[in-house]
N, C-alpha and C. Protein backbone atom coordinates (compact mmCIF):
# COMPACT_ATOMS: atom_id res chain seq x y z
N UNK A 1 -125.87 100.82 61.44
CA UNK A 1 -124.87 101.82 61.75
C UNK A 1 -123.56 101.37 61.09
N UNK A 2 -123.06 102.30 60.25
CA UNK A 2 -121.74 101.92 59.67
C UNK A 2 -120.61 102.42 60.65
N UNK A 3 -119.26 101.60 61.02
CA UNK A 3 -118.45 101.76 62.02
C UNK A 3 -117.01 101.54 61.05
N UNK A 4 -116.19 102.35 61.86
CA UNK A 4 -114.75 101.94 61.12
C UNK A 4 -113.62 101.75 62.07
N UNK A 5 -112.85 100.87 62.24
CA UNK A 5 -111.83 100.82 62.85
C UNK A 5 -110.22 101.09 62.87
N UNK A 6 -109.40 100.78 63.39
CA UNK A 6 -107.48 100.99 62.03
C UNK A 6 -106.70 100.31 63.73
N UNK A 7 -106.02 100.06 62.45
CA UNK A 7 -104.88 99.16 63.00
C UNK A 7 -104.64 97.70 63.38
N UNK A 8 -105.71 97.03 62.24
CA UNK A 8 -105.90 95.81 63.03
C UNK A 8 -105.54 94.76 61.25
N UNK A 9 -105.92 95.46 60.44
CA UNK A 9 -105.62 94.64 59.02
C UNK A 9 -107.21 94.47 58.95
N UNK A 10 -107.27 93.13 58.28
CA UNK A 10 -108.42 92.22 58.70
C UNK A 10 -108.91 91.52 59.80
N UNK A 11 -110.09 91.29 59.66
CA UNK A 11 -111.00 91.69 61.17
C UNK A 11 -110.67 89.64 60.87
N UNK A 12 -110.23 88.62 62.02
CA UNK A 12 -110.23 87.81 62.11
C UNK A 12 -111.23 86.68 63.32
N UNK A 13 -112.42 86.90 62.98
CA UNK A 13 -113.35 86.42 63.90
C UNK A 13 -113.05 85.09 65.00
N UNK A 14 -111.88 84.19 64.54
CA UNK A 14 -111.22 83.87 65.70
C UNK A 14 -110.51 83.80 66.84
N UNK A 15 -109.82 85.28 65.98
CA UNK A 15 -108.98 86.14 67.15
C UNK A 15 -109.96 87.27 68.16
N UNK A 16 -111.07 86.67 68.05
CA UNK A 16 -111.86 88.04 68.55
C UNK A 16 -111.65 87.31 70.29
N UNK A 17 -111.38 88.48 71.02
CA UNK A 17 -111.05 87.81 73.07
C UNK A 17 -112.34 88.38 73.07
N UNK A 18 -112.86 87.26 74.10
CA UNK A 18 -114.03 87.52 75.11
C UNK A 18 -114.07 89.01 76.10
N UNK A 19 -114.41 89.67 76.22
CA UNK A 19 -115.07 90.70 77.08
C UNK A 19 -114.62 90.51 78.52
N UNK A 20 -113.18 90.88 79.17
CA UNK A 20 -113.18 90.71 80.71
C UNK A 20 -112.67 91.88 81.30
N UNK A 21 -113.66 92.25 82.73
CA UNK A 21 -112.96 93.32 83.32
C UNK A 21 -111.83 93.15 83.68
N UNK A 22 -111.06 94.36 83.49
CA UNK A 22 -109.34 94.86 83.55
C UNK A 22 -109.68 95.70 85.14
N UNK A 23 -108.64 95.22 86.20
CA UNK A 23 -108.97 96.06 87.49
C UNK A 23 -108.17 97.27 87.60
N UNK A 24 -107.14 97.47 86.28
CA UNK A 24 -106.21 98.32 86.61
C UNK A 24 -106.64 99.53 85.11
N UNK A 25 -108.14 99.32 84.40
CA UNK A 25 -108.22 100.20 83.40
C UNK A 25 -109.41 100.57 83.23
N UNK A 26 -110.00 101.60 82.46
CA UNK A 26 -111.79 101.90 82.89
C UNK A 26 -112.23 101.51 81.48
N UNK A 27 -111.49 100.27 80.87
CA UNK A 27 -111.26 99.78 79.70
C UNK A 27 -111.46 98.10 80.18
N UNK A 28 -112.24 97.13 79.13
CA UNK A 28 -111.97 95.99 79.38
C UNK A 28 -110.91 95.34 78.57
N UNK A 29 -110.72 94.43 78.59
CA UNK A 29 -109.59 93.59 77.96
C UNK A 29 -110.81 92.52 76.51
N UNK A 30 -110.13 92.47 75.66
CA UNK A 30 -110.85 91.55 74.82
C UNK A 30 -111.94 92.45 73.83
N UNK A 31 -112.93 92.34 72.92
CA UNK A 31 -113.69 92.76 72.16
C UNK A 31 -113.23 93.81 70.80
N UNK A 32 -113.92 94.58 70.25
CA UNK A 32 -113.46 95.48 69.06
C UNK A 32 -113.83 96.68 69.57
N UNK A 33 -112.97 97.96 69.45
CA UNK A 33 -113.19 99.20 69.41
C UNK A 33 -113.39 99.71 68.14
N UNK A 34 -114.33 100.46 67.97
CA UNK A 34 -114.41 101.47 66.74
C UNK A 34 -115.54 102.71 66.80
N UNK A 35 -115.54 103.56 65.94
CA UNK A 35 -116.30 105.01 65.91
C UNK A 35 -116.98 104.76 64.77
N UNK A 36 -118.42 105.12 64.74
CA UNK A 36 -119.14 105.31 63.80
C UNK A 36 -118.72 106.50 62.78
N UNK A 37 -118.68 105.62 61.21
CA UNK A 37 -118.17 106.92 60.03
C UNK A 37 -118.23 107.66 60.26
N UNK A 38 -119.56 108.24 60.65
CA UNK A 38 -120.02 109.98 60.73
C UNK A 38 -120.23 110.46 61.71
N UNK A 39 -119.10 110.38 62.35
CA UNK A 39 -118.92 110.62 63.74
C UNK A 39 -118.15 112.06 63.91
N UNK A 40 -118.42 112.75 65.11
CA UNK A 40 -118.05 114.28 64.75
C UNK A 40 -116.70 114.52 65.34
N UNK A 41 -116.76 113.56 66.01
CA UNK A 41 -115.16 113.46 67.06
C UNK A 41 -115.03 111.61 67.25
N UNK A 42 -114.61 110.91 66.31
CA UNK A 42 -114.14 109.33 66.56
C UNK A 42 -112.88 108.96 66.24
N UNK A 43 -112.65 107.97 66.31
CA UNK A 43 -111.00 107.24 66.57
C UNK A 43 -110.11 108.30 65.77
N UNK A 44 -110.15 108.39 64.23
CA UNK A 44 -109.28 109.05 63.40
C UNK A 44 -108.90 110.68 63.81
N UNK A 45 -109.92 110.94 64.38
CA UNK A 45 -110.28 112.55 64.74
C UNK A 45 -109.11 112.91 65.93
N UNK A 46 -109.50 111.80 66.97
CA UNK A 46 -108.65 111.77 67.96
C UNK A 46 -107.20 111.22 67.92
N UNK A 47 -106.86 111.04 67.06
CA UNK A 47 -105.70 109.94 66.80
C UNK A 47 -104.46 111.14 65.82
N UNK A 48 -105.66 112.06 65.39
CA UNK A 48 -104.60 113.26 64.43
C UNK A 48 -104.38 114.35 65.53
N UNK A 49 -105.78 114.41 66.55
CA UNK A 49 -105.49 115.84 67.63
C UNK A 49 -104.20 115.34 68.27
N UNK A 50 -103.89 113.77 68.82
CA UNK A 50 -103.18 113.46 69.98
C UNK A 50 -101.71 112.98 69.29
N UNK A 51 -101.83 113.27 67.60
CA UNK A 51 -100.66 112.43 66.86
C UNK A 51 -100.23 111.08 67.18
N UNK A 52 -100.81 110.57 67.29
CA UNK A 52 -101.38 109.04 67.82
C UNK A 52 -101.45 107.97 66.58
N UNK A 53 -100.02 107.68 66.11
CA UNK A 53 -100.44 106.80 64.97
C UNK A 53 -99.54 105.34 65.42
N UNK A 54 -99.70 104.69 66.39
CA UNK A 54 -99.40 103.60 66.55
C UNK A 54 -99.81 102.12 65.69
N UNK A 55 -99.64 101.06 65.61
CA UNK A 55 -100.08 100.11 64.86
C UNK A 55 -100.50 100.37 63.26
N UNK A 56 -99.44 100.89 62.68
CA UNK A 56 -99.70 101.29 61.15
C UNK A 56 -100.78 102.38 61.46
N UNK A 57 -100.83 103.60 62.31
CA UNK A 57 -101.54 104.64 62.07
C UNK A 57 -103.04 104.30 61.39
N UNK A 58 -103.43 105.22 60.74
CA UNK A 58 -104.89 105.34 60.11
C UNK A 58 -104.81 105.14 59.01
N UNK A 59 -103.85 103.79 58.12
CA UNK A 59 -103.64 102.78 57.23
C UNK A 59 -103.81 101.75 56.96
N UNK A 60 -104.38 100.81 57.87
CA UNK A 60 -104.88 99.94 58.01
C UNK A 60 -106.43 100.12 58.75
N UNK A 61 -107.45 99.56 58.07
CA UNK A 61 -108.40 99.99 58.29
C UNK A 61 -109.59 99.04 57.80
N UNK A 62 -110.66 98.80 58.45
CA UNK A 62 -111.64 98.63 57.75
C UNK A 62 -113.51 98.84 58.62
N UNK A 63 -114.29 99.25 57.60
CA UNK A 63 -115.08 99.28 57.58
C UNK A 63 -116.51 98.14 58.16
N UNK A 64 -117.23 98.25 58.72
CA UNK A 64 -118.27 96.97 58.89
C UNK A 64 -119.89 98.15 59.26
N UNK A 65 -120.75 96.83 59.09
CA UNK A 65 -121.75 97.44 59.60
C UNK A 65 -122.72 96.65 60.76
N UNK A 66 -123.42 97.63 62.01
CA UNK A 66 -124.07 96.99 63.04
C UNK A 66 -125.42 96.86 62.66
N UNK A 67 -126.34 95.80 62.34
CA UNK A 67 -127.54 95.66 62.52
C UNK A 67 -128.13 96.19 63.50
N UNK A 68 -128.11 97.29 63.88
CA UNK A 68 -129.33 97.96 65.70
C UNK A 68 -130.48 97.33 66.20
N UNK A 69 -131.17 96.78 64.91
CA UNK A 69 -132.36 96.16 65.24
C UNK A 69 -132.51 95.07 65.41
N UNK A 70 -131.05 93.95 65.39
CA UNK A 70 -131.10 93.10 65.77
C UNK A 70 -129.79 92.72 66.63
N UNK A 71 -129.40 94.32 67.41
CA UNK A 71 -127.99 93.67 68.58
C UNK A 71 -128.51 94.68 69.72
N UNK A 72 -128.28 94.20 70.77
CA UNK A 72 -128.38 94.90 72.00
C UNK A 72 -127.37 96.17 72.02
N UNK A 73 -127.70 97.40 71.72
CA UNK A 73 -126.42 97.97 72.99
C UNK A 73 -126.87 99.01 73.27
N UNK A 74 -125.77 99.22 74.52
CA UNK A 74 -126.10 100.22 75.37
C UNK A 74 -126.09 101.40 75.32
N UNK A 75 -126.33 102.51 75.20
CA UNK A 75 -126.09 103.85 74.77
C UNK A 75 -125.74 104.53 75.61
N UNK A 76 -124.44 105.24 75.53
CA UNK A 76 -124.14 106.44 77.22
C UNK A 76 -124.08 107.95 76.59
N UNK A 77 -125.31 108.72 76.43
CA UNK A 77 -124.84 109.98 76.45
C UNK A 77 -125.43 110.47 77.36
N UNK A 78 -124.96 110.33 78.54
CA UNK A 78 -125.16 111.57 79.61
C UNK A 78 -124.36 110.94 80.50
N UNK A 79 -123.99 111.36 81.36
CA UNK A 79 -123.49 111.06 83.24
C UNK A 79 -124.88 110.12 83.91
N UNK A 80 -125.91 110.36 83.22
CA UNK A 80 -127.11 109.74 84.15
C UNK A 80 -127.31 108.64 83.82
N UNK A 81 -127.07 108.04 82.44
CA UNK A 81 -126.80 106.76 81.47
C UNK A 81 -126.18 105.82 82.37
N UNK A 82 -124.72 106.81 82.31
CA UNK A 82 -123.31 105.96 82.95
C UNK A 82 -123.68 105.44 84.41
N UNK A 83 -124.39 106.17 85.28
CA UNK A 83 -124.58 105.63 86.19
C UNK A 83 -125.64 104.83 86.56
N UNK A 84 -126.23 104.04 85.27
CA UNK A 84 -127.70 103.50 85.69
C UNK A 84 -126.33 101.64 85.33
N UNK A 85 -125.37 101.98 84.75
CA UNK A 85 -124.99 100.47 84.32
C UNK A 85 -124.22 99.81 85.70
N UNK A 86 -124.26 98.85 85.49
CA UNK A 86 -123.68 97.76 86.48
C UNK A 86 -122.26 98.12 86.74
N UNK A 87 -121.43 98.16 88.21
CA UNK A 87 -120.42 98.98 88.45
C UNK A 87 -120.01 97.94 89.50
N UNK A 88 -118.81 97.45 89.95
CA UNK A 88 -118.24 97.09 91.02
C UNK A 88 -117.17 97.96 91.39
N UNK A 89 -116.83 97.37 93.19
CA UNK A 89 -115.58 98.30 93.36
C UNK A 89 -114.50 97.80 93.76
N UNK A 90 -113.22 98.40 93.01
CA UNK A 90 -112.02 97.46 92.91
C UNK A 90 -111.32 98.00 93.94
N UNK A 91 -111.16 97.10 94.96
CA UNK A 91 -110.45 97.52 96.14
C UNK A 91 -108.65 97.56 95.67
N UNK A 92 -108.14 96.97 94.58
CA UNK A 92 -107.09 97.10 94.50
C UNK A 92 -106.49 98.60 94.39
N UNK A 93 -106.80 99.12 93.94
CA UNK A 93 -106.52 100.50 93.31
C UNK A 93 -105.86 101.38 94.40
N UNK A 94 -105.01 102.13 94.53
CA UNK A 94 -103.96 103.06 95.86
C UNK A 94 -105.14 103.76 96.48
N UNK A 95 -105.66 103.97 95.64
CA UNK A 95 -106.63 105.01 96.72
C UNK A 95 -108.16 104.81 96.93
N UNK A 96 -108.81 104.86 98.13
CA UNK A 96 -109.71 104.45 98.76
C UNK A 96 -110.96 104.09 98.32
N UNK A 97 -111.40 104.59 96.93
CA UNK A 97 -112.78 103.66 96.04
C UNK A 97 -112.66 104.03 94.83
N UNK A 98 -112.88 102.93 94.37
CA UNK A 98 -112.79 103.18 92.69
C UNK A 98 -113.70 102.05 92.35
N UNK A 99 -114.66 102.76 91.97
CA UNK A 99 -115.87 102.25 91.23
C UNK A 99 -115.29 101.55 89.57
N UNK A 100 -115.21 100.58 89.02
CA UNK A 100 -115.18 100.24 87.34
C UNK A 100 -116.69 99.72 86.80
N UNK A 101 -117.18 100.11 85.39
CA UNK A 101 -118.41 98.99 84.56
C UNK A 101 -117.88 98.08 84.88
N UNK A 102 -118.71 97.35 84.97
CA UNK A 102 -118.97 95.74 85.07
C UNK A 102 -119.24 95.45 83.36
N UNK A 103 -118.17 95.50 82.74
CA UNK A 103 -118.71 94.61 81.30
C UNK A 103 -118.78 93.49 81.24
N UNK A 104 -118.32 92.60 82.30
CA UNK A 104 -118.57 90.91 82.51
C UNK A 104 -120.41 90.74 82.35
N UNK A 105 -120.80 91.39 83.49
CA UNK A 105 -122.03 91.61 83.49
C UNK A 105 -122.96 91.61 82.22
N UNK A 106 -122.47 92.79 81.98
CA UNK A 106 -123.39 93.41 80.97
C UNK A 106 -123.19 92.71 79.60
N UNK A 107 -122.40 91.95 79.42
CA UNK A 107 -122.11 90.97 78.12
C UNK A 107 -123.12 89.89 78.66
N UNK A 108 -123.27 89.48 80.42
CA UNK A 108 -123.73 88.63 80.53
C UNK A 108 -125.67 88.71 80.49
N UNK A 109 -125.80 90.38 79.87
CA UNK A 109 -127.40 90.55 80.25
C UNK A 109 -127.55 90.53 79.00
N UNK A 110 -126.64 90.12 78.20
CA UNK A 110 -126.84 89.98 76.53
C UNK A 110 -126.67 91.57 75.75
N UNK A 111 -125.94 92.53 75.95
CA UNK A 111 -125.77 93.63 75.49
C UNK A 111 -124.45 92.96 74.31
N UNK A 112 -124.68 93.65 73.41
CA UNK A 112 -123.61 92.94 72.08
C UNK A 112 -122.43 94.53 71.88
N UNK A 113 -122.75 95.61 72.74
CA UNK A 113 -122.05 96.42 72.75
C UNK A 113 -122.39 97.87 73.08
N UNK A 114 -121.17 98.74 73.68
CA UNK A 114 -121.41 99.40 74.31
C UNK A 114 -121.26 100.98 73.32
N UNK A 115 -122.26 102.05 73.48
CA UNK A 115 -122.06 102.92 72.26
C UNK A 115 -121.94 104.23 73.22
N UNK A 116 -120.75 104.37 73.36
CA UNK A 116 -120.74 106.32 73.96
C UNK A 116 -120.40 107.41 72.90
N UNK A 117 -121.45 108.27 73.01
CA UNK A 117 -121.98 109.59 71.85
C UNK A 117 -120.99 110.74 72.53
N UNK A 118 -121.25 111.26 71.74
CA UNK A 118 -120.70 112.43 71.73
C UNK A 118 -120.57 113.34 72.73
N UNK A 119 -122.37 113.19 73.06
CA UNK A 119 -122.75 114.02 74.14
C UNK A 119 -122.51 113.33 75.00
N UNK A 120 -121.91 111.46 75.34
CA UNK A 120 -121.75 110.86 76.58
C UNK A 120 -120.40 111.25 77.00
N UNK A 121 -119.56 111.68 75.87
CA UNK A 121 -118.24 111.85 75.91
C UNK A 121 -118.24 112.74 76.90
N UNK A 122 -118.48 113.49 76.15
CA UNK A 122 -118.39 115.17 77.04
C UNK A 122 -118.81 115.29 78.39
N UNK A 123 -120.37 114.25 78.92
CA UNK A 123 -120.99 114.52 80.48
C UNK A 123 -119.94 113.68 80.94
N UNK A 124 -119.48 112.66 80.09
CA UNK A 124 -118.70 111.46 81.17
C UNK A 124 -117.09 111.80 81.50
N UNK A 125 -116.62 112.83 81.11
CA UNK A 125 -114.83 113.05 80.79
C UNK A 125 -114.47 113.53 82.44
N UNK A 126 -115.25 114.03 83.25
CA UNK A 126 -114.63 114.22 84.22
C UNK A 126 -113.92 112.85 84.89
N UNK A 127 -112.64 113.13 85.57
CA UNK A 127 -111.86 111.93 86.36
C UNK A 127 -112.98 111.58 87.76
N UNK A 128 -113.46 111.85 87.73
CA UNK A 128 -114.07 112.36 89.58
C UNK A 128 -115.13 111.61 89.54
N UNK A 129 -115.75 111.39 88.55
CA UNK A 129 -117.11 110.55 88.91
C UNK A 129 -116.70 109.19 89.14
N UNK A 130 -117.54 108.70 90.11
CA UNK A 130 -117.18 107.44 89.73
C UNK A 130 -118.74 106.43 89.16
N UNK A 131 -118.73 105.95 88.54
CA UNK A 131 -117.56 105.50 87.49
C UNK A 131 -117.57 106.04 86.51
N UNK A 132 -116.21 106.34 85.84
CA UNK A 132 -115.92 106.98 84.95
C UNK A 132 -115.42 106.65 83.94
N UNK A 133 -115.20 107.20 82.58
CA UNK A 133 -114.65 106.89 81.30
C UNK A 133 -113.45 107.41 80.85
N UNK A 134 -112.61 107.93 81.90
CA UNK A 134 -111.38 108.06 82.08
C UNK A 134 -110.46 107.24 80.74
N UNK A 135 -110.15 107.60 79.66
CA UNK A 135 -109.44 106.89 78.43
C UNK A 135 -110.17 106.71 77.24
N UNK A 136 -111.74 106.57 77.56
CA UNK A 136 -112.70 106.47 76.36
C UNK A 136 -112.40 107.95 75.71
N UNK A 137 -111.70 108.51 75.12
CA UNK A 137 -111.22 109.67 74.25
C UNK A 137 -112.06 110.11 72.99
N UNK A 138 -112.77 109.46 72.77
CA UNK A 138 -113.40 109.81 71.57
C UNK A 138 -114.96 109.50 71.49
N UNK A 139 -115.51 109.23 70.35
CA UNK A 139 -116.93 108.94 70.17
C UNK A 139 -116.72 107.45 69.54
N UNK A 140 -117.09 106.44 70.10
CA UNK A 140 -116.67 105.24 70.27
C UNK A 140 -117.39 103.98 70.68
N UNK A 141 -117.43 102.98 70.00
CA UNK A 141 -118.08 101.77 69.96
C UNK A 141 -117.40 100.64 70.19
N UNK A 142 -117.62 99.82 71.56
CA UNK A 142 -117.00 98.84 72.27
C UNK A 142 -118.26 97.32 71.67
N UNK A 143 -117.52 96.66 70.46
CA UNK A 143 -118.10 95.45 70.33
C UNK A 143 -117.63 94.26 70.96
N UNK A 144 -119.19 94.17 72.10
CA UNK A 144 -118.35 92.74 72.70
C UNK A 144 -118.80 91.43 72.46
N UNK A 145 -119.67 91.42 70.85
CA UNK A 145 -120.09 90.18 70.47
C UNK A 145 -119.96 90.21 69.17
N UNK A 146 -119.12 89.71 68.18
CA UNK A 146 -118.41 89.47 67.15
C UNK A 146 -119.47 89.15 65.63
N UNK A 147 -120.04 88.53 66.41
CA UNK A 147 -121.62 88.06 65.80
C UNK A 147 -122.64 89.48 64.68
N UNK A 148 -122.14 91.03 65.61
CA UNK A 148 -123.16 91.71 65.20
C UNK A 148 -122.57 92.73 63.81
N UNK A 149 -120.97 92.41 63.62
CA UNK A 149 -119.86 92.53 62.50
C UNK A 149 -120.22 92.33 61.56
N UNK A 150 -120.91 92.77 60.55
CA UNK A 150 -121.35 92.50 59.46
C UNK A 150 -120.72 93.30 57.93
N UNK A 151 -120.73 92.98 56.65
CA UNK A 151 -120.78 93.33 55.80
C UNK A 151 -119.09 94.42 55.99
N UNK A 152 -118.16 93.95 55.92
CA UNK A 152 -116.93 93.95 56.40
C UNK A 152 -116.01 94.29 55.02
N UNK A 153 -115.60 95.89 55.09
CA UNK A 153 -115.04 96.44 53.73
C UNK A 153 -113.44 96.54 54.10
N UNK A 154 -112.33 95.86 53.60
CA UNK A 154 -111.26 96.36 54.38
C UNK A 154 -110.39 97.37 53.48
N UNK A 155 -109.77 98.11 54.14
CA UNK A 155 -108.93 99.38 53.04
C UNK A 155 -107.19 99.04 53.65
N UNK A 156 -106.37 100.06 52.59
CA UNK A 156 -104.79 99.82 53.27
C UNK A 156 -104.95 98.54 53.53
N UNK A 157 -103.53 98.17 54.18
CA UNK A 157 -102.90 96.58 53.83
C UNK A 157 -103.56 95.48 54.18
N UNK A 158 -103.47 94.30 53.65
CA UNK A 158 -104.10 93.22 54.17
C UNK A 158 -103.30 92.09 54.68
């Protein structure tokens, strides 16, 4: 699977953070975000609807590719997906349950990354489910093992 990312320059495999749940985001802290090229709605798509050009905009950029057949990940297109993965509940939060993924977990069952489609987008966008993908905005690929980064084209600045 070819994937593209922006705003990062070059991809620096030492700077890559470990995978930890965030209690205050339906987002973890640490790993690589990016959207597969041929993606019908991914990062760039969403980034021109929302005028969203922070960190040198969609100028810095580069390209890599995922081996599938040799990395774990998880696939969410449906609501029924989302709710088969590992979930805790963060009692911090103002109001009375809030379910988050467990990506601690799921890095720890050896998944190398998490892939929500198009069609996961769409079953998963309601706020109400729990747990939900509340911020995942696009069609989007959460790499949380650095390892599966391959063959790495970079465009705009270096």
């Amino acid at each position: 699977m070819r994937c593209i990312t922006y705003g990062l320059g070059n991809f620096d495999p030492l700077k890559f953070r470990e995978i930890k749940n965030n209690i205050w985001n339906n987002k973890p802290t640490g790993g690589l975000w990016c959207s597969p090229v041929d993606s019908n709605f991914g990062w760039e798509d969403w980034c021109k609807t929302e005028e969203y050009y922070q960190n040198n905009g969609l100028k810095d950029k580069f390209e890599f590719d995922i081996d599938e057949r040799n990395s774990k990940i998880l696939k969410i297109d449906s609501y029924t997906d989302l709710q088969k993965i590992p979930s805790y509940v963060d009692n911090l939060m103002p109001w009375p349950l809030c379910i988050r993924l467990d990506f601690e977990t799921l890095k720890s069952q050896g998944y190398d990354a998490i892939y929500l489609t198009l069609q996961g987008l769409i079953e998963t966008k309601n706020p109400f489910h729990d747990p939900n993908l509340c911020g995942w905005d696009c069609e989007s690929i959460l790499i949380m093992n650095k390892d599966i980064i391959k063959n790495i084209i970079y465009y705009g600045e270096k």
